[in-house]
N, C-alpha and C. Protein backbone atom coordinates (compact mmCIF):
# COMPACT_ATOMS: atom_id res chain seq x y z
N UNK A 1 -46.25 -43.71 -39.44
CA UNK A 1 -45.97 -42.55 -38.61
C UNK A 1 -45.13 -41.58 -39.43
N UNK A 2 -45.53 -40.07 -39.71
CA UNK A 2 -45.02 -39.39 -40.37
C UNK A 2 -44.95 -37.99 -40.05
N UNK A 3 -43.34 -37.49 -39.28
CA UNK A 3 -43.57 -36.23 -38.78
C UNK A 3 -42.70 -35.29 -40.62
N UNK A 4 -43.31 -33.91 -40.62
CA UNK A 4 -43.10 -33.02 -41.71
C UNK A 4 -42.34 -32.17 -41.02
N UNK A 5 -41.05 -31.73 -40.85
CA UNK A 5 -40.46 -30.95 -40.20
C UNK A 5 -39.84 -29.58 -41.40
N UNK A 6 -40.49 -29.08 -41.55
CA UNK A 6 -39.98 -27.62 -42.26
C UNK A 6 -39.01 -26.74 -41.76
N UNK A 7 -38.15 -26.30 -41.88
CA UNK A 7 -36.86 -25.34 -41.18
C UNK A 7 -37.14 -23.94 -42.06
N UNK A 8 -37.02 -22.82 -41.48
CA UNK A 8 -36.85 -21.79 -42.47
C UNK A 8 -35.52 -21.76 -42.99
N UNK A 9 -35.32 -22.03 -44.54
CA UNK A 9 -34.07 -21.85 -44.97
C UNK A 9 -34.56 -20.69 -46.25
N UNK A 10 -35.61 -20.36 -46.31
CA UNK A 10 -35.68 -19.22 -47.45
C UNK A 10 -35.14 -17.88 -47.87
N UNK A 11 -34.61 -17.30 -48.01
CA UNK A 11 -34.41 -16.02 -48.04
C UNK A 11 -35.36 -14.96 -47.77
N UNK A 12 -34.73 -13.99 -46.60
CA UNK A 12 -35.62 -13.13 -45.87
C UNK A 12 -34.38 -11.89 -45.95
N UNK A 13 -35.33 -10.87 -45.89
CA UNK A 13 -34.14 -9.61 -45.41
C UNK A 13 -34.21 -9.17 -44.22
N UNK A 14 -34.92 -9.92 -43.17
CA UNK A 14 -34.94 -9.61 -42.02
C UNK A 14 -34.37 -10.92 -41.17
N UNK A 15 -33.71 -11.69 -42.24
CA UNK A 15 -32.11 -12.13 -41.35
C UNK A 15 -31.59 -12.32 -42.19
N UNK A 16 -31.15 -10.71 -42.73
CA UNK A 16 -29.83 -10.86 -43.41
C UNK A 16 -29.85 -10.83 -44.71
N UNK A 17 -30.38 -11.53 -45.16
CA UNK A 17 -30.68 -11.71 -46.61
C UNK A 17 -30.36 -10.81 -47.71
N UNK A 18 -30.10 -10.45 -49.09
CA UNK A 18 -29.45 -8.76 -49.57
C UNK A 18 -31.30 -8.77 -50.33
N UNK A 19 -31.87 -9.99 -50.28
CA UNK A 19 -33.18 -10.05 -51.02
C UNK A 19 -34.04 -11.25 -51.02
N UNK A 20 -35.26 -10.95 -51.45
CA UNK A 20 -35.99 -11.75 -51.03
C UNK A 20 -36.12 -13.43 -51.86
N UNK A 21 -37.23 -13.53 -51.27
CA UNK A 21 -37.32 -15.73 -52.17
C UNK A 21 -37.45 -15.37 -53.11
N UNK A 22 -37.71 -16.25 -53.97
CA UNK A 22 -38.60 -16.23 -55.58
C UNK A 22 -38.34 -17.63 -56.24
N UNK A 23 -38.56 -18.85 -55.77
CA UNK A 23 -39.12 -19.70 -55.80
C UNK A 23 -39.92 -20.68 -55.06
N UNK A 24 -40.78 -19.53 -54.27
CA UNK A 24 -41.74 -20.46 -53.51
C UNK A 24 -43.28 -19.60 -53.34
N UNK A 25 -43.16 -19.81 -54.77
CA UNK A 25 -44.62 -19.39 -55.44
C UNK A 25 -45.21 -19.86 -57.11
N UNK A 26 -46.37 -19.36 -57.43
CA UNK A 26 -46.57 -19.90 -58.46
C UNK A 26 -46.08 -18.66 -59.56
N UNK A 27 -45.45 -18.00 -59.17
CA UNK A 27 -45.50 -16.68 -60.07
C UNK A 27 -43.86 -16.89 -60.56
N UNK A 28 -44.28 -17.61 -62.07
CA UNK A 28 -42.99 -18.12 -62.63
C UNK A 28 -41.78 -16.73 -63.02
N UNK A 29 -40.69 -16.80 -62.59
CA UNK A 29 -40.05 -16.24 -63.26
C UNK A 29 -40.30 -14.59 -62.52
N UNK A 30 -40.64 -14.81 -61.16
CA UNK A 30 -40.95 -13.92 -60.17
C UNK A 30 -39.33 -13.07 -59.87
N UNK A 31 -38.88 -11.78 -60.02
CA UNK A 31 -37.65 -11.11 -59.66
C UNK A 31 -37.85 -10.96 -58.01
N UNK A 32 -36.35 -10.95 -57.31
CA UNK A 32 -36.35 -11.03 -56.10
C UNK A 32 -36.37 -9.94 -55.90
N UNK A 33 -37.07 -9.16 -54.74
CA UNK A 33 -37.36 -8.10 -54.48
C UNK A 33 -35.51 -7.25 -53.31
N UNK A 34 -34.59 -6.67 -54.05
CA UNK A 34 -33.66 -5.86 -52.80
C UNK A 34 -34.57 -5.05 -52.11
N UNK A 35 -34.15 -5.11 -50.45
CA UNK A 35 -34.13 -4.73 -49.41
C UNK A 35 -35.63 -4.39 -49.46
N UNK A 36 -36.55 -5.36 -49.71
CA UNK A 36 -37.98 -5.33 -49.42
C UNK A 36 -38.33 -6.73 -49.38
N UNK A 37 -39.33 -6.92 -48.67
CA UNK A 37 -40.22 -8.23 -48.29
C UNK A 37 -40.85 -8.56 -49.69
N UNK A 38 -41.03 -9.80 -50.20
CA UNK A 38 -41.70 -10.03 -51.21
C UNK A 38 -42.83 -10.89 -50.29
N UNK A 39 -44.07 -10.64 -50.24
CA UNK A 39 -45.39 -11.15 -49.29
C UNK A 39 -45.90 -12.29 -50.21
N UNK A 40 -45.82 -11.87 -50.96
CA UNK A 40 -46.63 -13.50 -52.26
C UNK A 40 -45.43 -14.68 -51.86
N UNK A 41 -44.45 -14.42 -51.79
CA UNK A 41 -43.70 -15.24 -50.92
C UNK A 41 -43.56 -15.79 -49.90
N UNK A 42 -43.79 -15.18 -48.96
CA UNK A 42 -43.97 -15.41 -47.21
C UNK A 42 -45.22 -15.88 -47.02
């Protein structure tokens, strides 16, 4: 029996955040985007 429970702990600027993820993609060495959504991310 195996539950996967994911939490959002990523960085968002729409709670708060000063910028976006940039390690949860394949795009190595990806810069975090200030006060914009990075979508290859999300």
């Amino acid at each position: 029996f195996v539950i996967n429970y994911e939490e959002g702990g990523e960085n968002c600027i729409l709670h708060g955040d000063p910028a976006s993820e940039t390690f949860l993609s394949e795009i190595i060495g990806a810069p975090p985007f200030s006060d914009a959504r990075h979508m290859s991310m999300e």
